[in-house]
C-alpha atoms as a PDB file:
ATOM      1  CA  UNK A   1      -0.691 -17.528  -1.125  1.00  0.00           C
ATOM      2  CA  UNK A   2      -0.753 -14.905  -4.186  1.00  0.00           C
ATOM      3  CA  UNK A   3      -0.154 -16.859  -7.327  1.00  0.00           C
ATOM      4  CA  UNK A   4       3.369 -14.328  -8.529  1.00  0.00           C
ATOM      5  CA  UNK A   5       5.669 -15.974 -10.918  1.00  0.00           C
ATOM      6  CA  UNK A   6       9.443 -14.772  -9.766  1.00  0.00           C
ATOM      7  CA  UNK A   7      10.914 -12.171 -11.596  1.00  0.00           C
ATOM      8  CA  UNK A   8      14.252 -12.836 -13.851  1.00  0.00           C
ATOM      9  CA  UNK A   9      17.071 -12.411 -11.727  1.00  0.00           C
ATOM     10  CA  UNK A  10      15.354 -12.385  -8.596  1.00  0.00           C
ATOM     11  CA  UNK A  11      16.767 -13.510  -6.228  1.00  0.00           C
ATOM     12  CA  UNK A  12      14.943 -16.107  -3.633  1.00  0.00           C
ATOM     13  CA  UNK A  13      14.891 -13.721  -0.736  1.00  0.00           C
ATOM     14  CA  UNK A  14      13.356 -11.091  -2.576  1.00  0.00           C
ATOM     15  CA  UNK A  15      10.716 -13.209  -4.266  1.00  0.00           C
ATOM     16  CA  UNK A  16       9.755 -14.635  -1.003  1.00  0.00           C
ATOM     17  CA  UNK A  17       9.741 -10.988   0.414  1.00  0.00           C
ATOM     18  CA  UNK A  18       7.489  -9.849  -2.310  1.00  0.00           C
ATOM     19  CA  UNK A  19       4.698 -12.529  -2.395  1.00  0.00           C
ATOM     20  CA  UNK A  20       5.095 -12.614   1.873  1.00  0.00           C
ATOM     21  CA  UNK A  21       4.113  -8.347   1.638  1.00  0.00           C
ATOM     22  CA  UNK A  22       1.263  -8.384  -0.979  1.00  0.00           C
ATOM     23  CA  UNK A  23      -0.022 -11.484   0.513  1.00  0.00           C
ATOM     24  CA  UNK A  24      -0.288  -9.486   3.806  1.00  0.00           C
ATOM     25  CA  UNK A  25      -1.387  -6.168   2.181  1.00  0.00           C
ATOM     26  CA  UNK A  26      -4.169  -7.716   0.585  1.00  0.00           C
ATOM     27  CA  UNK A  27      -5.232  -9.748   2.901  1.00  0.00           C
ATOM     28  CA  UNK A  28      -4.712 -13.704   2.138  1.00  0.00           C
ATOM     29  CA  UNK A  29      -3.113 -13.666   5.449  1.00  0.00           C
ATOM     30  CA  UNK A  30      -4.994 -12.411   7.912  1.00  0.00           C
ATOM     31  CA  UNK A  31      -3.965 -10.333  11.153  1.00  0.00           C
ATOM     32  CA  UNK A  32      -3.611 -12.944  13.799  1.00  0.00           C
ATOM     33  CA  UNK A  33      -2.460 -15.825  11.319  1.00  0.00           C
ATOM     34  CA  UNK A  34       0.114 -17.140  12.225  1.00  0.00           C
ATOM     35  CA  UNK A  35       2.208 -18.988   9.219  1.00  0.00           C
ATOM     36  CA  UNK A  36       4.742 -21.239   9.134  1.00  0.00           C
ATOM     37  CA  UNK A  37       8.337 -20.921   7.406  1.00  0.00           C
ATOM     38  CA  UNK A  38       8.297 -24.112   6.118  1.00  0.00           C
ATOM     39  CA  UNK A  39       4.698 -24.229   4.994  1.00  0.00           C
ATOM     40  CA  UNK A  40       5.709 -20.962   2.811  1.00  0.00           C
ATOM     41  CA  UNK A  41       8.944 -22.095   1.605  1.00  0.00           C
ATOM     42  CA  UNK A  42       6.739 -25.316   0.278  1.00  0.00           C
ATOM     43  CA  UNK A  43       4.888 -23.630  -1.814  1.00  0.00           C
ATOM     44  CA  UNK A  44       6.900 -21.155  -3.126  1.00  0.00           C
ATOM     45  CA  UNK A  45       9.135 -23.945  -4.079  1.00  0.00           C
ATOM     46  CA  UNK A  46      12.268 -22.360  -2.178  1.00  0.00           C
ATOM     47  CA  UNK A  47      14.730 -23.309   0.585  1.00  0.00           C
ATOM     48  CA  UNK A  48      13.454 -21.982   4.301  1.00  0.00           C
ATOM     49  CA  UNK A  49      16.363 -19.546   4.163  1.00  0.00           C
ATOM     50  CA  UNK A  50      14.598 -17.121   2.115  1.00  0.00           C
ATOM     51  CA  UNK A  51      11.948 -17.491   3.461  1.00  0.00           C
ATOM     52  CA  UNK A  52      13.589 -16.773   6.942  1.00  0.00           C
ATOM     53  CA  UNK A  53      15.017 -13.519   5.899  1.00  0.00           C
ATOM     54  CA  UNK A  54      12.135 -12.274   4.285  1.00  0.00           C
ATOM     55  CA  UNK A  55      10.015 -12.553   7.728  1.00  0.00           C
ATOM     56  CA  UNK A  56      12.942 -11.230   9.608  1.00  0.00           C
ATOM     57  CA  UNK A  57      13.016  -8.378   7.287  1.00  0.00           C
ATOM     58  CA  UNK A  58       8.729  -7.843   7.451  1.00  0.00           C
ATOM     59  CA  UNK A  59       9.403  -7.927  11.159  1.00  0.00           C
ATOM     60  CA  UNK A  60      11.589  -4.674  11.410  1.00  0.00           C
ATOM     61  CA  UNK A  61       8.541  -3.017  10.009  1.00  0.00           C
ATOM     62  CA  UNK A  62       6.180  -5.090  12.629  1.00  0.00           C
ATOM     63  CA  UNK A  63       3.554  -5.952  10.665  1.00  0.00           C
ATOM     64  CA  UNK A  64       5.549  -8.936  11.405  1.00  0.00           C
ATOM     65  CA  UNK A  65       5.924 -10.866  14.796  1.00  0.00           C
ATOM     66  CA  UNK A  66       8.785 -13.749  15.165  1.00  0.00           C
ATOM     67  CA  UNK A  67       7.730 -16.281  18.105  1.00  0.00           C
ATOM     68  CA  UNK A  68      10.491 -18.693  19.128  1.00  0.00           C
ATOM     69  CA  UNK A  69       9.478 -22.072  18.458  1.00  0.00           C
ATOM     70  CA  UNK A  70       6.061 -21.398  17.451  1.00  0.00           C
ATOM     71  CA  UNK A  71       6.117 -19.673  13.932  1.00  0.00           C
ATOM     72  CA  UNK A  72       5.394 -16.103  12.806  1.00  0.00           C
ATOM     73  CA  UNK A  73       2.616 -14.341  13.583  1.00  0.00           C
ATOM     74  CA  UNK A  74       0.800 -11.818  11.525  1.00  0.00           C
ATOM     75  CA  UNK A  75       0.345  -8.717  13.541  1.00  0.00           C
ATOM     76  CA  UNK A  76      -3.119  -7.190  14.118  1.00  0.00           C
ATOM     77  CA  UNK A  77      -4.242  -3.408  12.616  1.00  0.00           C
ATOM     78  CA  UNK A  78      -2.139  -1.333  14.725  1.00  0.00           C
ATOM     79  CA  UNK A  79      -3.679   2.646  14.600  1.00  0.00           C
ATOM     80  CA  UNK A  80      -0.834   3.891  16.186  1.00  0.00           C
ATOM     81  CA  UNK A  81       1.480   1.863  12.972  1.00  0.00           C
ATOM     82  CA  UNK A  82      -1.100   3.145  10.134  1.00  0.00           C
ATOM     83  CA  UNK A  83      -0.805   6.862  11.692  1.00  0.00           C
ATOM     84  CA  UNK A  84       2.852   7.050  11.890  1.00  0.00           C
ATOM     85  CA  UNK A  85       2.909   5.328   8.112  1.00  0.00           C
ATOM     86  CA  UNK A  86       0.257   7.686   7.072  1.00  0.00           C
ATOM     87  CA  UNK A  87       2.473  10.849   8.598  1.00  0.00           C
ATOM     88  CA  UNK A  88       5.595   9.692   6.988  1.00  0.00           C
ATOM     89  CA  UNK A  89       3.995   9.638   3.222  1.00  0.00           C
ATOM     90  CA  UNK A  90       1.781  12.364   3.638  1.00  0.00           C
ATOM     91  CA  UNK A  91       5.100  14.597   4.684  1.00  0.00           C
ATOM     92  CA  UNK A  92       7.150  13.367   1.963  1.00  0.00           C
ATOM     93  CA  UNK A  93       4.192  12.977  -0.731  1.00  0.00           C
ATOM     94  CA  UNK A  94       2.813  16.019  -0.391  1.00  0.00           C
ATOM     95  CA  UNK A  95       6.498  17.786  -0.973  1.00  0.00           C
ATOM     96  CA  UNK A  96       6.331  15.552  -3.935  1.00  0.00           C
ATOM     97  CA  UNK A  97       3.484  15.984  -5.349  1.00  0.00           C
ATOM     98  CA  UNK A  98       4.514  20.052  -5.668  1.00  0.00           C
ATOM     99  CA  UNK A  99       7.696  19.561  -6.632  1.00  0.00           C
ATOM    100  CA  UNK A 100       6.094  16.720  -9.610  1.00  0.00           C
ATOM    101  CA  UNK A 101       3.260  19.639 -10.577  1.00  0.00           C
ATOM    102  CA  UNK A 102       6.435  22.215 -10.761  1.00  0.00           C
ATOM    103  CA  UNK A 103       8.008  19.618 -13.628  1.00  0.00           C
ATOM    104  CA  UNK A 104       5.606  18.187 -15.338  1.00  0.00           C
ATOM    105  CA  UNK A 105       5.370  17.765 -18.743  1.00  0.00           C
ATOM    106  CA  UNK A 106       2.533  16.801 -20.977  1.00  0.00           C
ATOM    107  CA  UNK A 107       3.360  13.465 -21.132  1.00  0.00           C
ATOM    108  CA  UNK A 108       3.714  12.912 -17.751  1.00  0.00           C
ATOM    109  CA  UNK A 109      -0.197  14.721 -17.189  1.00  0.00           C
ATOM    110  CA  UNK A 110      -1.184  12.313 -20.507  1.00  0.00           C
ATOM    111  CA  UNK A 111       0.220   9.295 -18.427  1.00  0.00           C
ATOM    112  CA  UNK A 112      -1.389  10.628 -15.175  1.00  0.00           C
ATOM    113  CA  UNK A 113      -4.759  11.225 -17.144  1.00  0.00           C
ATOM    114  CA  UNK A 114      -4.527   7.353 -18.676  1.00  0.00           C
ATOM    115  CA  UNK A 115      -4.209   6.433 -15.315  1.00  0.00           C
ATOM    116  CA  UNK A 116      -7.246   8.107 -13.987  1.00  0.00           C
ATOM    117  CA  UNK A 117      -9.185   7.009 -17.299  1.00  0.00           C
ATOM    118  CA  UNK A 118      -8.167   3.600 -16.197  1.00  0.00           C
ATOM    119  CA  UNK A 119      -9.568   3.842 -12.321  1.00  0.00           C
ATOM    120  CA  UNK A 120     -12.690   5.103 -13.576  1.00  0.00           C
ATOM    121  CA  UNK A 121     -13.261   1.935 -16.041  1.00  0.00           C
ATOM    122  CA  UNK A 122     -12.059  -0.671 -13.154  1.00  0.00           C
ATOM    123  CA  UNK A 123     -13.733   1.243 -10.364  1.00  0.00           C
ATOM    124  CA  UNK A 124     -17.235   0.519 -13.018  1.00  0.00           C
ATOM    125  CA  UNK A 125     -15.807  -2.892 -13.279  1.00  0.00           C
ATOM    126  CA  UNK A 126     -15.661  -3.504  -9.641  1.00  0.00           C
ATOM    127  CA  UNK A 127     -12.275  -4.915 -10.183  1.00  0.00           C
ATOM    128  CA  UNK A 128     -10.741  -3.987  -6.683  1.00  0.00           C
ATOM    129  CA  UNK A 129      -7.180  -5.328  -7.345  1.00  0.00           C
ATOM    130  CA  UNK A 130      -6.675  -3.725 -10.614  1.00  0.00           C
ATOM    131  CA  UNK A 131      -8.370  -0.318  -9.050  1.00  0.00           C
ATOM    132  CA  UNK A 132      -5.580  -0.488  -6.191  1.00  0.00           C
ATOM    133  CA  UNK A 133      -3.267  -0.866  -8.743  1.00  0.00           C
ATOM    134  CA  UNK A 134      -3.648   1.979 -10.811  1.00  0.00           C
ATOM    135  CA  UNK A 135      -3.981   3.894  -6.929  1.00  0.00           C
ATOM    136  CA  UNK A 136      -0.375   3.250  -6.359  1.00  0.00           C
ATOM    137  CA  UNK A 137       0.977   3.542  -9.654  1.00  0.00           C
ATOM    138  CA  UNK A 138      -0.917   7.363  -9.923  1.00  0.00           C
ATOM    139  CA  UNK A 139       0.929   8.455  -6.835  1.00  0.00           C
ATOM    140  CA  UNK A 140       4.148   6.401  -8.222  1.00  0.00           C
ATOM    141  CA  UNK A 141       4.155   8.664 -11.159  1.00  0.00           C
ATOM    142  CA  UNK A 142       4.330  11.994  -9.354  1.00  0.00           C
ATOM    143  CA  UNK A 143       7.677  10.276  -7.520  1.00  0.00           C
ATOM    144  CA  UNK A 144       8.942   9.674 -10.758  1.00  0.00           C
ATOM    145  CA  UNK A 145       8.314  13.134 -11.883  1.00  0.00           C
ATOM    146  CA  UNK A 146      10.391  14.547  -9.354  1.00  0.00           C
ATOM    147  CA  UNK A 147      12.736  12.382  -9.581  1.00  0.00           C
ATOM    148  CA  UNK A 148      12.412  11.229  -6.062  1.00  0.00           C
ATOM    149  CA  UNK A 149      11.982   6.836  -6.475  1.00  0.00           C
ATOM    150  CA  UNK A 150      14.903   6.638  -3.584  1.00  0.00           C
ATOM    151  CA  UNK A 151      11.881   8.645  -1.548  1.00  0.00           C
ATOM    152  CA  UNK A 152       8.986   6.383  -2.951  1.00  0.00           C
ATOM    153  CA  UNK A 153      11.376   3.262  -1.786  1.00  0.00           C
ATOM    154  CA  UNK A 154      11.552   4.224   1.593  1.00  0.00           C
ATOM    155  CA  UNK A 155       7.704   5.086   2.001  1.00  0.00           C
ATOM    156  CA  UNK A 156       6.563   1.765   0.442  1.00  0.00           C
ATOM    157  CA  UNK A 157       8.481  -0.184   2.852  1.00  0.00           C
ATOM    158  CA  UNK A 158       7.220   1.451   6.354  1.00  0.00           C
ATOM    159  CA  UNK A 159       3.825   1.952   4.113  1.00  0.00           C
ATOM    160  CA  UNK A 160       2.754  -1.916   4.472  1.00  0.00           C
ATOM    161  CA  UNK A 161       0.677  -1.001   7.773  1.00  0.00           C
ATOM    162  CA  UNK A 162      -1.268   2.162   5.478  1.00  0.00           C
ATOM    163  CA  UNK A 163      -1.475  -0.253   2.463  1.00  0.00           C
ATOM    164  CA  UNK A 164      -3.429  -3.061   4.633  1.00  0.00           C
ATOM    165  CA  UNK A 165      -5.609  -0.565   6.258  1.00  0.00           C
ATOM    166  CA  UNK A 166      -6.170   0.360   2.709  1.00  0.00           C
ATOM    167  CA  UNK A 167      -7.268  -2.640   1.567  1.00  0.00           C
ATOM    168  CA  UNK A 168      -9.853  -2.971   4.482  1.00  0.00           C
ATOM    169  CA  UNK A 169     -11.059   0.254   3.755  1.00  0.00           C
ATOM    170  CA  UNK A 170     -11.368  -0.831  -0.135  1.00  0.00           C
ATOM    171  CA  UNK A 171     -13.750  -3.664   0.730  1.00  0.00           C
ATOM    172  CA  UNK A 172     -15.913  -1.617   3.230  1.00  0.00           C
ATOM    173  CA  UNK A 173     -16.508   1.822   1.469  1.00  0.00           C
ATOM    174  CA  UNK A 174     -17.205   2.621  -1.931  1.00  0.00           C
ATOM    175  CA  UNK A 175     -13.957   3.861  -3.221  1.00  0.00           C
ATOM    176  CA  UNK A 176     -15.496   6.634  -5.485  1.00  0.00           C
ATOM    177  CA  UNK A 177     -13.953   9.636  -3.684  1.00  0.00           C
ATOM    178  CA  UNK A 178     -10.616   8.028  -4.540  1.00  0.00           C
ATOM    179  CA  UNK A 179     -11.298   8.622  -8.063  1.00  0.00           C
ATOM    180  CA  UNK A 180     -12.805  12.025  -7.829  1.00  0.00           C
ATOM    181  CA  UNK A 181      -9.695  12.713  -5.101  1.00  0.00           C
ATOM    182  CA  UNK A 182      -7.647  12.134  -8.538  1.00  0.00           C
ATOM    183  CA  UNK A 183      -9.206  13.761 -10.701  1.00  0.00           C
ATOM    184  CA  UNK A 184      -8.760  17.110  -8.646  1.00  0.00           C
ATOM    185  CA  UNK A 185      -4.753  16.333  -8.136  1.00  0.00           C
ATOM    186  CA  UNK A 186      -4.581  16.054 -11.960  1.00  0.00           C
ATOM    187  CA  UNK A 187      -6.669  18.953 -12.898  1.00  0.00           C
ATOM    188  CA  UNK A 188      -4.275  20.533 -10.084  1.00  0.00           C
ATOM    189  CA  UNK A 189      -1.090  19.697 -11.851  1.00  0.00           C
ATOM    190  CA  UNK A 190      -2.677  20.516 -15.372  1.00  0.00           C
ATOM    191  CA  UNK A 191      -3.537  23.939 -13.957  1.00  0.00           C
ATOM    192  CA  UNK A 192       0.379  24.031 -12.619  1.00  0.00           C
ATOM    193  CA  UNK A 193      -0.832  25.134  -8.982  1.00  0.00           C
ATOM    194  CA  UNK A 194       1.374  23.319  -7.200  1.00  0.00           C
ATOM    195  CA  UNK A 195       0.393  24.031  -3.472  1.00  0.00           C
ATOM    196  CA  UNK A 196      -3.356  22.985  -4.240  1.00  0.00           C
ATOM    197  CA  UNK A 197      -1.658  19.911  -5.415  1.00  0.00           C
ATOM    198  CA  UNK A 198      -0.286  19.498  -2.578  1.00  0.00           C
ATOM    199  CA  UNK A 199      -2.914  20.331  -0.315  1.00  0.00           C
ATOM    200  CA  UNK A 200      -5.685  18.064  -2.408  1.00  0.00           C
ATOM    201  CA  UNK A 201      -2.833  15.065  -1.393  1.00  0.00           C
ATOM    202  CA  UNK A 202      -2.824  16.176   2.458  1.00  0.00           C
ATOM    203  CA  UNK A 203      -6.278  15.715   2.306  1.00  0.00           C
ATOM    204  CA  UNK A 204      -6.669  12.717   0.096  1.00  0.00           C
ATOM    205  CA  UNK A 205      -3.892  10.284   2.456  1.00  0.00           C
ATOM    206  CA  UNK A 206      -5.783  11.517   5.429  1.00  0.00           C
ATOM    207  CA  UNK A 207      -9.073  10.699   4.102  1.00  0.00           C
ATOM    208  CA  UNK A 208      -9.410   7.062   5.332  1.00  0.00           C
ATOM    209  CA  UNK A 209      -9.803   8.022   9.013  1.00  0.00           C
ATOM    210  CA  UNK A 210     -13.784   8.932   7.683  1.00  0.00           C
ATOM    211  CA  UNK A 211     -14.380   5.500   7.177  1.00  0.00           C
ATOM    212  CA  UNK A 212     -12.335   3.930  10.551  1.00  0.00           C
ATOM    213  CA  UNK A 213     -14.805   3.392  12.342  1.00  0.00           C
ATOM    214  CA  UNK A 214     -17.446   1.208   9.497  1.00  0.00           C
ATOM    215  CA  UNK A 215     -14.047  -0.518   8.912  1.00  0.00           C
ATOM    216  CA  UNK A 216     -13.800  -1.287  12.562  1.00  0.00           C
ATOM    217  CA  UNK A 217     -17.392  -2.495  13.312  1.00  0.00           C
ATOM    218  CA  UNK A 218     -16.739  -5.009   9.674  1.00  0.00           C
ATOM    219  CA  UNK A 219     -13.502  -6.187  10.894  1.00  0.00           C
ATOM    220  CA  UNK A 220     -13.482  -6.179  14.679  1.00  0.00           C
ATOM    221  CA  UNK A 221     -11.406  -8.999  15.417  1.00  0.00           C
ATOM    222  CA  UNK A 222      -8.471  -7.699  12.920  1.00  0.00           C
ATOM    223  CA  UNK A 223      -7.337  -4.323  15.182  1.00  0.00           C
ATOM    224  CA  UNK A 224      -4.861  -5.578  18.329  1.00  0.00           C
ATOM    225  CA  UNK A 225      -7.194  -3.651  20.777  1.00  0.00           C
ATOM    226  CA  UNK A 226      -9.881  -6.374  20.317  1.00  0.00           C
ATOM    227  CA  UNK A 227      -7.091  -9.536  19.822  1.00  0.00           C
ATOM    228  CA  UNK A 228      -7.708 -10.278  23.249  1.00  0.00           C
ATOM    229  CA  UNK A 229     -11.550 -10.373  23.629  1.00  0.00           C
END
């Protein structure tokens, strides 16, 4: 699983939560897998009980599903699950994302500019992980603007099934319009016109369902339509 060290004062259930979700968000543990509590607890080095709450937990938000007496299995790419994720943050984000262009101050549009500077060098690198990165942490920064983190909290925990689909979409398509996408939110926000803001964010979170259907034909056996077949 993804190599994370645990943070200081972490405690074991939230480690074990943490590596569990980016290991499924990127990835390393493919829809259909199905993983073992022990086998995880092993190498993370921790009791099962952690381990145990930390799938119950990624279960509530299905992306998750417990089988008695056989293990856990990781659900497939539900469309219905990465709509209803990508209607919850586009609501919420794009309120956001006005209020964060009403309040900004230069230092937050420097720190959303470095940001951008940065996608553009690891989107020429090709470094995918580091360019997802820097994708969350720019739309982080216009919850921290606003002073909304209890709001980015609650979207990053039902956005697991958007965040996956994500990373499909990263691998299949070239992720240049994500940059330029940014670019026109920040020139937004420079510019202090909050509702194209908040319309260039509508349209950005929406913008994966372009490239369903290439994802699809790359990754047929990973949607829960085709499980079966």
């Amino acid at each position: 699983m993804t190599d994370i060290e645990k943070l200081p004062k972490e405690s074991n259930r939230d480690y074990a939560l943490r590596v569990i979700r980016k290991s499924l968000i990127n990835l390393e543990l493919k829809p259909g897998t199905m993983i073992s509590e022990q086998d995880i607890a092993d190498e993370l080095k921790l009791s099962r009980t952690p381990v145990h709450e930390a799938l119950q937990e990624l279960s509530s938000t299905k992306i998750i599903e417990i089988l008695p007496q056989r293990g856990s299995l990781v659900s497939y790419v539900d469309m219905a699950l990465v709509d209803e994720s990508v209607f919850m943050r586009a609501t919420i984000e794009s309120a956001v994302t006005k209020e964060a262009c009403e309040k900004a101050v230069q230092s937050d549009l420097d720190e959303l500019e470095e940001n951008v500077t940065l996608q553009e060098f690891f989107y020429a690198k090709n470094n995918l992980d580091k360019f997802m990165e820097l994708d969350n942490a720019f739309h982080k920064i216009m919850y921290k603007i606003a002073n909304k983190m209890q709001c980015h909290f609650v979207v990053s925990t039902m956005n697991i099934h958007y965040d996956r689909f994500r990373q499909l979409r990263l691998h299949t398509s070239d992720p240049a319009n994500i940059v330029a996408d940014h670019k026109l939110i920040l020139q937004a926000m420079i510019d202090k016109d909050s509702e194209k803001a908040k319309d260039l964010v509508l349209k950005h979170l929406n913008r994966l369902y372009t490239d369903e259907m290439e994802i699809r034909k790359k990754y047929p056996d990973y949607f829960v339509e085709n499980s079966k077949k």
